[in-house]
PDB file of N, CA and C in Angstrom:
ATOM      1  N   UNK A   1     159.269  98.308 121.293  1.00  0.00           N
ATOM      2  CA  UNK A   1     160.139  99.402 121.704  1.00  0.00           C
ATOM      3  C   UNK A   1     159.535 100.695 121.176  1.00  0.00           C
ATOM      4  N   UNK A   2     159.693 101.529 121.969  1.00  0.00           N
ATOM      5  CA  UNK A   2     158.884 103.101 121.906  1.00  0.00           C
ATOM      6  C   UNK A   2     160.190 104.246 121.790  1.00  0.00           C
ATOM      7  N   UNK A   3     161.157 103.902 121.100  1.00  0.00           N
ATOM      8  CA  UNK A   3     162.027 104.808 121.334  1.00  0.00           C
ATOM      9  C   UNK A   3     161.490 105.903 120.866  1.00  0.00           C
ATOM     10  N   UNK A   4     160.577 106.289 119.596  1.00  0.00           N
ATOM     11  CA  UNK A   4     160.246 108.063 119.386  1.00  0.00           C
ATOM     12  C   UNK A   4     159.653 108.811 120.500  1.00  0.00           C
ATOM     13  N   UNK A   5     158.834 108.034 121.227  1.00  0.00           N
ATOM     14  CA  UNK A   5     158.441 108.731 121.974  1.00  0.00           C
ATOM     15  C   UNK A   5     159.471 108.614 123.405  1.00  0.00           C
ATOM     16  N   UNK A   6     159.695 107.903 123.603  1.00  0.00           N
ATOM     17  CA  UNK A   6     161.307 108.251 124.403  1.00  0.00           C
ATOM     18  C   UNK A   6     161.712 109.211 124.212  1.00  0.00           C
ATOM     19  N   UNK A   7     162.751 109.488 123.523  1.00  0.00           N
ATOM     20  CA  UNK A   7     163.257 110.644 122.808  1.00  0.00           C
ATOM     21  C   UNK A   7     162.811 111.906 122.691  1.00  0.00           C
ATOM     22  N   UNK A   8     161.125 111.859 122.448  1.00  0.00           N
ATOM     23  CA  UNK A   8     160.189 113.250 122.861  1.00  0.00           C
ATOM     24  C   UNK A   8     160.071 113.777 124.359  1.00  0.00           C
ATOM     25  N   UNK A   9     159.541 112.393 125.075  1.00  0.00           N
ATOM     26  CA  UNK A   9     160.023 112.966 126.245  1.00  0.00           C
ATOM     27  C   UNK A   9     160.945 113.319 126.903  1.00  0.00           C
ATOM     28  N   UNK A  10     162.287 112.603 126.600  1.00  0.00           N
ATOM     29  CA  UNK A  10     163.580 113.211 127.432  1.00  0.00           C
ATOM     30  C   UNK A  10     163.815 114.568 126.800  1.00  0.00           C
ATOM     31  N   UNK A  11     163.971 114.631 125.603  1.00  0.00           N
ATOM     32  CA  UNK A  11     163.800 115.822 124.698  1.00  0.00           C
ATOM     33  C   UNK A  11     162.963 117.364 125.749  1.00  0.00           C
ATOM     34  N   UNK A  12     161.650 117.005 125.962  1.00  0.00           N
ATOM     35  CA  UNK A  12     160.781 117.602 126.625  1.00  0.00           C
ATOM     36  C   UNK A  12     161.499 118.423 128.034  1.00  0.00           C
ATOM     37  N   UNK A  13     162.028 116.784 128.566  1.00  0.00           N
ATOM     38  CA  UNK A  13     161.968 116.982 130.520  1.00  0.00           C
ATOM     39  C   UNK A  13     163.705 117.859 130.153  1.00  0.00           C
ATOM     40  N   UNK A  14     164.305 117.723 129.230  1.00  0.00           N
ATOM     41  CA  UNK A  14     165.898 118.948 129.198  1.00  0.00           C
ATOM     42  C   UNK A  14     165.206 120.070 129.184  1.00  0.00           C
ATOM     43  N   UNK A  15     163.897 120.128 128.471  1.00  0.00           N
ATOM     44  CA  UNK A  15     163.658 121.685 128.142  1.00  0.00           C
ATOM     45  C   UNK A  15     164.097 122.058 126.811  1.00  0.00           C
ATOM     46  N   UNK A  16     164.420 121.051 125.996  1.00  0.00           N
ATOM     47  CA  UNK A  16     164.633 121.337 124.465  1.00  0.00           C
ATOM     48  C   UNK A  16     163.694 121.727 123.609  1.00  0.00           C
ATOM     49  N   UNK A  17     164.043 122.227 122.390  1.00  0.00           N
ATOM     50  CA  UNK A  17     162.468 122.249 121.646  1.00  0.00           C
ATOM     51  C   UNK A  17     163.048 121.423 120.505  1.00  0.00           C
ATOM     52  N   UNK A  18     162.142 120.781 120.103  1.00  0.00           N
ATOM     53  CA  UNK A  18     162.606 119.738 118.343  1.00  0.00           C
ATOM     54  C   UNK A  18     163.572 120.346 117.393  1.00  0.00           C
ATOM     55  N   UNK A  19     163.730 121.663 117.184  1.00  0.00           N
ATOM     56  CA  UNK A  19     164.931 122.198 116.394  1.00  0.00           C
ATOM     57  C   UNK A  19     165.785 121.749 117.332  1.00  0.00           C
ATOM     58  N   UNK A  20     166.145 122.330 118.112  1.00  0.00           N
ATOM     59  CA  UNK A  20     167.485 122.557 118.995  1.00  0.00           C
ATOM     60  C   UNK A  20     168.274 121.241 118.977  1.00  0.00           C
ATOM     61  N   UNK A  21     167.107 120.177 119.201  1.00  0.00           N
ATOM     62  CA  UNK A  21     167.752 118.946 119.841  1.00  0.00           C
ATOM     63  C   UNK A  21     168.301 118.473 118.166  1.00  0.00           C
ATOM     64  N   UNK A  22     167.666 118.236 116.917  1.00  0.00           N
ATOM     65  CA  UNK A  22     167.538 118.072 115.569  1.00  0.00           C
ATOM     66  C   UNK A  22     169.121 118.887 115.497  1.00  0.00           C
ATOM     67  N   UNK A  23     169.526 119.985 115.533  1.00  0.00           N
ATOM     68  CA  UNK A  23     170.521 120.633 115.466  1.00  0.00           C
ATOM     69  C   UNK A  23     171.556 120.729 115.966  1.00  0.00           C
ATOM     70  N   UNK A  24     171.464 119.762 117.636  1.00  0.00           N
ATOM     71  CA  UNK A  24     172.371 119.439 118.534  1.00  0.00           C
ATOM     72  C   UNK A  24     173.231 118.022 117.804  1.00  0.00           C
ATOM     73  N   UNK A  25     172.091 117.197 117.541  1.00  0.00           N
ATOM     74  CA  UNK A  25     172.765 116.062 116.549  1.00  0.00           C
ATOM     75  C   UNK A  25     172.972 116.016 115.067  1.00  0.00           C
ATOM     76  N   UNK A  26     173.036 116.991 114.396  1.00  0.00           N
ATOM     77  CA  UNK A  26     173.252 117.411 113.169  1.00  0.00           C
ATOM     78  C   UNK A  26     172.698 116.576 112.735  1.00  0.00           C
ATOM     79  N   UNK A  27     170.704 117.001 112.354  1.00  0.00           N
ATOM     80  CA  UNK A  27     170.197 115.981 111.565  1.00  0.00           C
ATOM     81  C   UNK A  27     168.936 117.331 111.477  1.00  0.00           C
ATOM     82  N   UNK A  28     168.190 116.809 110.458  1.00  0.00           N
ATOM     83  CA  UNK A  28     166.976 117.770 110.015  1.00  0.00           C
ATOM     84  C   UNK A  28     165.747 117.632 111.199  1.00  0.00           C
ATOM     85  N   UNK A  29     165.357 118.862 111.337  1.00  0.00           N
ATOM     86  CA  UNK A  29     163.915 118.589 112.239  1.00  0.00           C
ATOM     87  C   UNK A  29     163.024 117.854 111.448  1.00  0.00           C
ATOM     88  N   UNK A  30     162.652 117.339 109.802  1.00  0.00           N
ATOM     89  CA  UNK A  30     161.860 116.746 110.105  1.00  0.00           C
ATOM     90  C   UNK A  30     161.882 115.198 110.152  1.00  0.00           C
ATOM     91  N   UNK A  31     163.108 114.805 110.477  1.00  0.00           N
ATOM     92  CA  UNK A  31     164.229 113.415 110.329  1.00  0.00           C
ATOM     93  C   UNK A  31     163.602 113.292 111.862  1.00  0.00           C
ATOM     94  N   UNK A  32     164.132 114.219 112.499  1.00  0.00           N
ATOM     95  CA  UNK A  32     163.613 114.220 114.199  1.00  0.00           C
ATOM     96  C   UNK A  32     162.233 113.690 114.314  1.00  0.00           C
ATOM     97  N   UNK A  33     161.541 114.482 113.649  1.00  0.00           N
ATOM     98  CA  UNK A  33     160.248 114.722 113.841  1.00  0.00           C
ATOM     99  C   UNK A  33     159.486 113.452 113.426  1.00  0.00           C
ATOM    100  N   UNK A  34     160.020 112.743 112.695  1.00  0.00           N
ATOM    101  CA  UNK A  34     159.824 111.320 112.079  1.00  0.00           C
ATOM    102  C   UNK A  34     160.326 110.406 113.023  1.00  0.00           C
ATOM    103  N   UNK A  35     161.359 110.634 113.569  1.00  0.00           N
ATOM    104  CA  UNK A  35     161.882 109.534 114.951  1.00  0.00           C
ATOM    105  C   UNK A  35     160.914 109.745 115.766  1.00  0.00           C
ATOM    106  N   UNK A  36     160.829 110.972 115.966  1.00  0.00           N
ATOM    107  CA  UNK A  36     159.679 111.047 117.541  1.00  0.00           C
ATOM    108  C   UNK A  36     158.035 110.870 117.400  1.00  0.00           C
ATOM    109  N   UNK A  37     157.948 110.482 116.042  1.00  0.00           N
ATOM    110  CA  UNK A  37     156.798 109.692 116.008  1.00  0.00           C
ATOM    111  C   UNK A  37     156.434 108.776 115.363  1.00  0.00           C
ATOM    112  N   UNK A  38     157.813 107.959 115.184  1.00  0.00           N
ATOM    113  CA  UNK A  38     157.639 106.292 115.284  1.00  0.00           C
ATOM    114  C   UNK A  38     157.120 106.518 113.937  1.00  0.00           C
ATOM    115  N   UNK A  39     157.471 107.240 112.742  1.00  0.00           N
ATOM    116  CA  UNK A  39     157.155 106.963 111.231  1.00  0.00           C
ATOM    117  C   UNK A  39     158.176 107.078 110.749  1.00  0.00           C
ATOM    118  N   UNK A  40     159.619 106.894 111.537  1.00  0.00           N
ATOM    119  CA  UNK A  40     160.892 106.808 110.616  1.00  0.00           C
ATOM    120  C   UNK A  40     161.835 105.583 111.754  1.00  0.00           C
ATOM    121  N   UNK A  41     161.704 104.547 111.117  1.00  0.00           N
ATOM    122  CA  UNK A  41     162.959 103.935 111.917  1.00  0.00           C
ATOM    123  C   UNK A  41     164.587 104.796 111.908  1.00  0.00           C
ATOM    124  N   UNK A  42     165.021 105.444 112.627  1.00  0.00           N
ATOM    125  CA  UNK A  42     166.152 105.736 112.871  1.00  0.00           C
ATOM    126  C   UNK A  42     167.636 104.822 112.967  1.00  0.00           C
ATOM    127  N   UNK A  43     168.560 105.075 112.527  1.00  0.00           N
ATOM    128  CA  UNK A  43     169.999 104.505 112.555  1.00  0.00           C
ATOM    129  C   UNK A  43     170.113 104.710 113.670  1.00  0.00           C
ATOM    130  N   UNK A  44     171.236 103.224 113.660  1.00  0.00           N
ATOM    131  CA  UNK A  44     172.228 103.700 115.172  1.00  0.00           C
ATOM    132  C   UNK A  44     172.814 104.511 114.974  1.00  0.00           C
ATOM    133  N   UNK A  45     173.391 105.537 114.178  1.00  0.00           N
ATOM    134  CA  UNK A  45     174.369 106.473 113.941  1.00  0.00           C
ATOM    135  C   UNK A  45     173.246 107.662 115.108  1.00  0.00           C
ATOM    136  N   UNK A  46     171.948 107.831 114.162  1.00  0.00           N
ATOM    137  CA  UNK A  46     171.144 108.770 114.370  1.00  0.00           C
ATOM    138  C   UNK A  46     171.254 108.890 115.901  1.00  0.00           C
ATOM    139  N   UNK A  47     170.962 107.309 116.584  1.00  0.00           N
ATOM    140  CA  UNK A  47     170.529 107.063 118.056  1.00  0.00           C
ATOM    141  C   UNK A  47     171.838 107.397 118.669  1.00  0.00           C
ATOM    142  N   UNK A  48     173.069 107.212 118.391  1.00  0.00           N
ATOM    143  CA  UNK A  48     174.026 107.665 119.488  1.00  0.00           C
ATOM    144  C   UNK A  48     173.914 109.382 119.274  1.00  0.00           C
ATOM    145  N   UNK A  49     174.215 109.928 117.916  1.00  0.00           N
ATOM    146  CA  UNK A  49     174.264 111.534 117.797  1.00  0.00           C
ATOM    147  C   UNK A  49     172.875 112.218 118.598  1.00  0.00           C
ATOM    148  N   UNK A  50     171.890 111.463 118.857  1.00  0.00           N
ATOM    149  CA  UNK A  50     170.730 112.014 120.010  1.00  0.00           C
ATOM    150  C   UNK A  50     170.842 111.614 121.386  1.00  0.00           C
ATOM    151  N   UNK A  51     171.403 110.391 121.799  1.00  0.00           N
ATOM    152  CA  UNK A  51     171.654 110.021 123.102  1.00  0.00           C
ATOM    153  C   UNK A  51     172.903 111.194 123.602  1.00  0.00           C
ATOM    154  N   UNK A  52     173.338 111.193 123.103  1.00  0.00           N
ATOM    155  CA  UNK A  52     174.990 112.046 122.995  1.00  0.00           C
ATOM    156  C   UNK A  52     174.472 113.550 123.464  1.00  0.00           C
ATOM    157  N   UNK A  53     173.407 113.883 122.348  1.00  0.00           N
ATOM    158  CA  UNK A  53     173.051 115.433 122.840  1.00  0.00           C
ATOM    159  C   UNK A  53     171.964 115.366 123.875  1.00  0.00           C
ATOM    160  N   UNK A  54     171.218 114.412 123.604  1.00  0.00           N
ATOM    161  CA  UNK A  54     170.447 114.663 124.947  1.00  0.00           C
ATOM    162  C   UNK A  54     171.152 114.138 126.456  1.00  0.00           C
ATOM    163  N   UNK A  55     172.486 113.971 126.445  1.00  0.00           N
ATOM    164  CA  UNK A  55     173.302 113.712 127.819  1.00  0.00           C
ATOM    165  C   UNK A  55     172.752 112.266 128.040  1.00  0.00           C
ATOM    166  N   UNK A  56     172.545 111.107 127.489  1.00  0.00           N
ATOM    167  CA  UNK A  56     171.826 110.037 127.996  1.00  0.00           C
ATOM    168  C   UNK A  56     172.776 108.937 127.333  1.00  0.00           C
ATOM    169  N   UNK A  57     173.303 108.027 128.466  1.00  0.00           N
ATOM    170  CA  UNK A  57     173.910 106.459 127.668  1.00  0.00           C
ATOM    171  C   UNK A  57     172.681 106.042 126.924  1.00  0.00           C
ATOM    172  N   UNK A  58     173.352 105.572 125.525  1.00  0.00           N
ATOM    173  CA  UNK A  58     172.335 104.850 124.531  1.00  0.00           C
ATOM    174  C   UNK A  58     171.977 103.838 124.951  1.00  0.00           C
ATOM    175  N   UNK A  59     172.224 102.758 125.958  1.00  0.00           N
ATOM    176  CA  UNK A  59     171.920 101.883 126.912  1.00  0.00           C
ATOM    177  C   UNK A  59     171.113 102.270 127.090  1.00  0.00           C
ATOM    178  N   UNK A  60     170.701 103.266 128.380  1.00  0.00           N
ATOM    179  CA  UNK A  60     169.472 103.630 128.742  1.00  0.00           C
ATOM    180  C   UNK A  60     168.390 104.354 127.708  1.00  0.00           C
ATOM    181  N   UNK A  61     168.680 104.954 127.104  1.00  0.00           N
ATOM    182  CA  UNK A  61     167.390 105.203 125.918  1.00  0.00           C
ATOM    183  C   UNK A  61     167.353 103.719 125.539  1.00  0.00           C
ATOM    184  N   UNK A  62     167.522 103.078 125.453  1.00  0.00           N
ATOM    185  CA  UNK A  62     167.356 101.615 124.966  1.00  0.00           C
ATOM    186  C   UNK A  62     165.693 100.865 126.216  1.00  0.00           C
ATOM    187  N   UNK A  63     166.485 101.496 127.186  1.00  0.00           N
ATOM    188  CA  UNK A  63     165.970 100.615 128.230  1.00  0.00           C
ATOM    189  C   UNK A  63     164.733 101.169 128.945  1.00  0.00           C
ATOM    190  N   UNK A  64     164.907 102.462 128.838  1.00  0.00           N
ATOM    191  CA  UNK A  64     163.844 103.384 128.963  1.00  0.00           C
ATOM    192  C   UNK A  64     162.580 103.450 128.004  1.00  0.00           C
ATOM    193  N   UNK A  65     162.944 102.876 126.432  1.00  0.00           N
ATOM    194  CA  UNK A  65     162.145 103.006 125.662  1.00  0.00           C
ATOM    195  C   UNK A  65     161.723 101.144 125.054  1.00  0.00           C
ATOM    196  N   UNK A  66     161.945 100.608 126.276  1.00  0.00           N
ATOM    197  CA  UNK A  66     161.179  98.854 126.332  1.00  0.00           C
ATOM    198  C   UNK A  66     159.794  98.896 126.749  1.00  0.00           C
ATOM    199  N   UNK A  67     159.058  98.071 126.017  1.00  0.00           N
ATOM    200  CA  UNK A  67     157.591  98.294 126.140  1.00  0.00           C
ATOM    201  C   UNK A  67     157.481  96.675 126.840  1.00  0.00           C
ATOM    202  N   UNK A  68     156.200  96.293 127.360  1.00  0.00           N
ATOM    203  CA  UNK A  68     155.963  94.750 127.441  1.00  0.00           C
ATOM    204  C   UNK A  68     156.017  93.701 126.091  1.00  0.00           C
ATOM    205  N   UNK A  69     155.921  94.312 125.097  1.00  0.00           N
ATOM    206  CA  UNK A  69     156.046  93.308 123.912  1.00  0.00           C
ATOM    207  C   UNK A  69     157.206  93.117 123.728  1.00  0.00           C
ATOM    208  N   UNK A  70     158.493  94.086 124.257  1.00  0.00           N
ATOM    209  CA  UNK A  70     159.560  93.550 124.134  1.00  0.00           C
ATOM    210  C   UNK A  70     160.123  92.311 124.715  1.00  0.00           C
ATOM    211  N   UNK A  71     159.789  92.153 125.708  1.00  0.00           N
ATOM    212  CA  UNK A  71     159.614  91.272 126.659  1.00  0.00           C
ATOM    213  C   UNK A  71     158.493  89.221 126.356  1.00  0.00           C
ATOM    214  N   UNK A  72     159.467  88.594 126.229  1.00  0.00           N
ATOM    215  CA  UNK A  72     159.116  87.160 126.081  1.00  0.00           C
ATOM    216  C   UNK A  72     157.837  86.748 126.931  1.00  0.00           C
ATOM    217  N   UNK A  73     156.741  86.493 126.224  1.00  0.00           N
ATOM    218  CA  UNK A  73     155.379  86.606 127.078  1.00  0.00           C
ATOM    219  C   UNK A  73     155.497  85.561 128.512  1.00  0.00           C
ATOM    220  N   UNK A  74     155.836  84.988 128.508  1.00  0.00           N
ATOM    221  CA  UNK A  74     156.075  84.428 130.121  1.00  0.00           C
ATOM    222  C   UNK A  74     156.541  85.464 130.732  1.00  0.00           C
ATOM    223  N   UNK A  75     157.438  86.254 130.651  1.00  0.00           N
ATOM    224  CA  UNK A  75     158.321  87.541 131.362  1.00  0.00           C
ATOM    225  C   UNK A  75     157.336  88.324 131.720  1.00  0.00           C
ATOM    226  N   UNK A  76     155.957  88.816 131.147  1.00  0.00           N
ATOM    227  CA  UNK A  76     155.615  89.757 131.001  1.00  0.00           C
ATOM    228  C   UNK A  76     154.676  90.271 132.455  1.00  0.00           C
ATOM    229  N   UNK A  77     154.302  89.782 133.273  1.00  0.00           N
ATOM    230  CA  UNK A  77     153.759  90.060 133.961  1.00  0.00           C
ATOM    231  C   UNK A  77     154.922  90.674 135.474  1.00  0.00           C
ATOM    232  N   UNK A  78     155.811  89.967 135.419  1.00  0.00           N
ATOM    233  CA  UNK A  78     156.761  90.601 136.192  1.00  0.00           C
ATOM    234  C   UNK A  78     157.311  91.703 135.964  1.00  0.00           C
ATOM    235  N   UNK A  79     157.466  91.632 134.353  1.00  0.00           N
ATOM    236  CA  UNK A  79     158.155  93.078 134.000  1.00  0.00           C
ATOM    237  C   UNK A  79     157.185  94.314 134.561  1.00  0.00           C
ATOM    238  N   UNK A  80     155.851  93.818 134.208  1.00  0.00           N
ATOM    239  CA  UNK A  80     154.863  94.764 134.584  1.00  0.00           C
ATOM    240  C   UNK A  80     154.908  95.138 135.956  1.00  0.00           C
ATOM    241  N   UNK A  81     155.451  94.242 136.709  1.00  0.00           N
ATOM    242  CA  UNK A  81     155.808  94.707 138.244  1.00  0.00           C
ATOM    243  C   UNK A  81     156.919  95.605 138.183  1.00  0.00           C
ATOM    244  N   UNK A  82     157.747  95.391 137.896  1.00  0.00           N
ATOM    245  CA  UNK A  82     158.746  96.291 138.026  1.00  0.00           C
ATOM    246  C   UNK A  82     159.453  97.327 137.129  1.00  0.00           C
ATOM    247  N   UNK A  83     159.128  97.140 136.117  1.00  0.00           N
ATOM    248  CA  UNK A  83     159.309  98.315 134.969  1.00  0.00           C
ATOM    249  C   UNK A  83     159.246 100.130 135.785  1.00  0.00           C
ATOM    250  N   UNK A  84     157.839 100.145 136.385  1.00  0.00           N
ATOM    251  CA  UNK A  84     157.700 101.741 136.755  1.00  0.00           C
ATOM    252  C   UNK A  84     158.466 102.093 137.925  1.00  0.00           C
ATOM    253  N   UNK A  85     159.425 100.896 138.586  1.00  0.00           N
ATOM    254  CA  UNK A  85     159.945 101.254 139.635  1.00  0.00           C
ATOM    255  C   UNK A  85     161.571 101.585 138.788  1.00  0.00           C
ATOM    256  N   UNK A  86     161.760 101.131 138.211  1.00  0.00           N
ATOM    257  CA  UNK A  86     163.322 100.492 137.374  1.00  0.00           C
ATOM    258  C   UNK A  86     163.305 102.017 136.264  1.00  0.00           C
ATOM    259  N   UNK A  87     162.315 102.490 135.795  1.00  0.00           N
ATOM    260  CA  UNK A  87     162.089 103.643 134.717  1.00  0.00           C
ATOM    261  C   UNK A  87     162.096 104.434 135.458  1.00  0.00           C
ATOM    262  N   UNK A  88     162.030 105.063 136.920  1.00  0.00           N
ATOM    263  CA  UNK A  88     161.937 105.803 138.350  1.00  0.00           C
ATOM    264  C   UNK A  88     163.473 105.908 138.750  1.00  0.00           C
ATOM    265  N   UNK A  89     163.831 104.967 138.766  1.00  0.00           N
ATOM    266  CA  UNK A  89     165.332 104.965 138.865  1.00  0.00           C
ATOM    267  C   UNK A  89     166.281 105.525 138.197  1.00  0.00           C
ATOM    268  N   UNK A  90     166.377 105.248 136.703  1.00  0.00           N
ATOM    269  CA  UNK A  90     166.356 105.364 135.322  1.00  0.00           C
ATOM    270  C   UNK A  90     166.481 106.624 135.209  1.00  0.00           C
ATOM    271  N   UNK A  91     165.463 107.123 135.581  1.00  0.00           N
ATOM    272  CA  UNK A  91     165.353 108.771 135.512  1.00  0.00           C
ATOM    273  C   UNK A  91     165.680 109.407 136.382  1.00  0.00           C
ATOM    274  N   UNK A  92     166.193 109.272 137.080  1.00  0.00           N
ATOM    275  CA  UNK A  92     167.001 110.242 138.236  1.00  0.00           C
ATOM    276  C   UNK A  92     168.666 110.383 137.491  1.00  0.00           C
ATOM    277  N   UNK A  93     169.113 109.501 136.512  1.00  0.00           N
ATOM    278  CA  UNK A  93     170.561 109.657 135.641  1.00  0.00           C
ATOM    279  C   UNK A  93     169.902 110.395 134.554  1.00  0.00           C
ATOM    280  N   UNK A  94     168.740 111.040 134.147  1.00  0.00           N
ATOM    281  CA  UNK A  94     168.445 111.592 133.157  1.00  0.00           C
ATOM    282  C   UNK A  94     168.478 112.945 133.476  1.00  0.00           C
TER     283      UNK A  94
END
């Protein structure tokens, strides 16, 4: 799972900058700044107060930020089929 960089990009495609969004969920930019690059595991507390400000069900940051290793290696080649169509989708509620 890739959620920091999730989070950077949806972060990005609102047009936020790393304070704003850090300040939208009442947490420090460099707490943020540690989520969005995967050198701070984040709380669920953290993950709803950012799904919340970035307008996104925590479901979908969930689902948006699944990599193939998440995925049971028999699964994996299908997922690979359909992941970029399903993350296409995905993002039209973003």
């Amino acid at each position: 799972m890739d959620i920091g960089n999730t989070i950077k990009e949806i972060r990005k495609k609102k047009g936020l900058k790393q304070n704003e969004l850090a300040e939208k969920s009442q947490m420090t930019q460099a707490y943020l700044s540690k989520i969005e690059n995967n050198s701070k595991e984040p709380t669920i507390g953290s993950l709803k107060s950012i799904a919340e400000s970035l307008n996104v069900p925590l479901p979908i940051l969930f689902f948006h930020a699944m990599t193939v290793e998440d995925v049971e290696p028999e699964k994996r080649d299908a997922f690979k089929i359909i992941i970029p169509s399903l993350k296409g989708m995905v993002e039209t509620f973003i």
